[in-house]
Protein backbone atom coordinates (compact mmCIF):
# COMPACT_ATOMS: atom_id res chain seq x y z
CA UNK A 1 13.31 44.93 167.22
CA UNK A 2 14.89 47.30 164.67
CA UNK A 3 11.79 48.29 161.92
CA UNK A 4 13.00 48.30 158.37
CA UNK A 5 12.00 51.27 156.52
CA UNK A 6 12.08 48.57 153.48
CA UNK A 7 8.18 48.42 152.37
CA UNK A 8 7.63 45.63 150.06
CA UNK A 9 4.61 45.23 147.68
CA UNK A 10 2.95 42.29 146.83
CA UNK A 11 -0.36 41.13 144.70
CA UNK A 12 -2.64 38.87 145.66
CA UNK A 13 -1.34 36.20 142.89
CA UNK A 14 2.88 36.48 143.96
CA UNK A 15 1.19 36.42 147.76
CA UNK A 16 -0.53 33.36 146.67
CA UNK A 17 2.31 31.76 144.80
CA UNK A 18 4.86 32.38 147.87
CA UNK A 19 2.12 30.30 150.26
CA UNK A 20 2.39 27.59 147.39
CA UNK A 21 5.99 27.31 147.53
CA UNK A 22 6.36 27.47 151.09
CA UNK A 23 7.98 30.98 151.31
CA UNK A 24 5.84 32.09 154.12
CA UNK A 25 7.74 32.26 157.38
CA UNK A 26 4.50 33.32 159.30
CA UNK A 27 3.66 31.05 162.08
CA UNK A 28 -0.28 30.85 161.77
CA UNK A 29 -1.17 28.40 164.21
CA UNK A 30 0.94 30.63 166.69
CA UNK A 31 -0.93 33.75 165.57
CA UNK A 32 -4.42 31.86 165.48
CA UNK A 33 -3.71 30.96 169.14
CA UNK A 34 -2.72 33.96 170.69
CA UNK A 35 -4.72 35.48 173.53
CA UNK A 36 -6.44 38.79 173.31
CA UNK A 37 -3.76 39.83 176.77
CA UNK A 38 -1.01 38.44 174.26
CA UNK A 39 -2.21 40.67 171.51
CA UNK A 40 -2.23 44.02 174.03
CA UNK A 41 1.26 42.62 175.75
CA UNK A 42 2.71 42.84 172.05
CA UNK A 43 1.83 45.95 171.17
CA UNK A 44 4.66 49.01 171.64
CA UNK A 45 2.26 52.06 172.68
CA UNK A 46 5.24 54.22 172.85
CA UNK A 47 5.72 53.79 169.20
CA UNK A 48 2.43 53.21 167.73
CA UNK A 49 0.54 55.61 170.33
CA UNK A 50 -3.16 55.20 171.98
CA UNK A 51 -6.44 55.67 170.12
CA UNK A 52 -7.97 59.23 170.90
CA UNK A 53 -11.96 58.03 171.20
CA UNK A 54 -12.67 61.76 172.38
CA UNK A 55 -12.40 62.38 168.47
CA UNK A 56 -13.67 59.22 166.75
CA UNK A 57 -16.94 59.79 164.67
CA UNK A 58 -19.49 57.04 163.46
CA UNK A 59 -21.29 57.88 160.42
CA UNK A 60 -23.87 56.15 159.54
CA UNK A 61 -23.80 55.45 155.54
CA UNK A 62 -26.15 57.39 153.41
CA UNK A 63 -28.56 55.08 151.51
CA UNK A 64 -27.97 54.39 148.15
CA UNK A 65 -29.96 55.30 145.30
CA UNK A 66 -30.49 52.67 142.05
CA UNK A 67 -29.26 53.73 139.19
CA UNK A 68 -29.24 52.34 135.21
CA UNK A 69 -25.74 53.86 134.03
CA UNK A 70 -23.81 52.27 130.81
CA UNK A 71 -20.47 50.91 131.73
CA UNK A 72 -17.62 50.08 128.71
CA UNK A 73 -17.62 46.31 128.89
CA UNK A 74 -13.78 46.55 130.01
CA UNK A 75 -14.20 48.13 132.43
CA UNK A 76 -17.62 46.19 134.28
CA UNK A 77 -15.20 42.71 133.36
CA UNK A 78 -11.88 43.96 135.50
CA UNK A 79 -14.14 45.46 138.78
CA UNK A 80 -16.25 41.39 138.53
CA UNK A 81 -12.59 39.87 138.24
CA UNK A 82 -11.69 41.48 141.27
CA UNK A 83 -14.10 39.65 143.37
CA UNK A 84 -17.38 39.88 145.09
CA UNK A 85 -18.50 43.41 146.05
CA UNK A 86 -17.47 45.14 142.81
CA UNK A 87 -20.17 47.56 143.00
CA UNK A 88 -18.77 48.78 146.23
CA UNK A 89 -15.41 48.66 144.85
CA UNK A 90 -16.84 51.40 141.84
CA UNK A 91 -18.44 53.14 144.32
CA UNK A 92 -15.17 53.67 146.03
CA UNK A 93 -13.70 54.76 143.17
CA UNK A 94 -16.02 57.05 141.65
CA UNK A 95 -16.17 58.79 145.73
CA UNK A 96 -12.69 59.23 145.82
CA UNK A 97 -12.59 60.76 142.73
CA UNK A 98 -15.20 63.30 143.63
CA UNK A 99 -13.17 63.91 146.87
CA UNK A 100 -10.00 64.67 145.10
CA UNK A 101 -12.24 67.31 142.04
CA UNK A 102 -14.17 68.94 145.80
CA UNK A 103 -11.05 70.33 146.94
């Protein structure tokens, strides 16, 4: 199977409107059924390569502290329309931004 270098973006509402009208050509039940020896058989190793454990890491989350911080109104209203977990989703943010100033 050739792999297109053709990356296509989509949000979750255009996602949700193509499984409306149909325009998903994923075979789910297939996919739901597989085995976990179907999954492995399926998978090229020569091109996506094998997990090196000898360096994986597991860091165990710091606890968080509470905080009382003031928020414009906007900007609390867009994280909450996102979905559950919008405090982790800020969190997120606000870490990645103080990983990109640390450098």
């Amino acid at each position: 199977m050739q792999k297109s270098e053709h990356i296509v973006r989509y949000t979750a509402d255009e996602i949700d409107e193509k499984l409306r009208r149909g325009g998903d050509r994923t075979d789910w039940e297939r996919v739901q059924n597989l085995t976990y020896e179907e999954i492995e058989a399926s998978v090229d190793f020569e091109d996506e390569g094998t997990f090196d454990w000898s360096t994986a890491r597991a860091d165990m989350p710091q606890p968080k502290r509470q905080l009382t911080v003031r928020l414009d109104q906007e900007v609390i209203d867009w994280f909450k329309s996102q979905g559950p977990g919008y405090q982790t989703r800020m969190n997120a943010v606000l870490r990645s931004y103080v990983n990109a100033h640390r450098r």
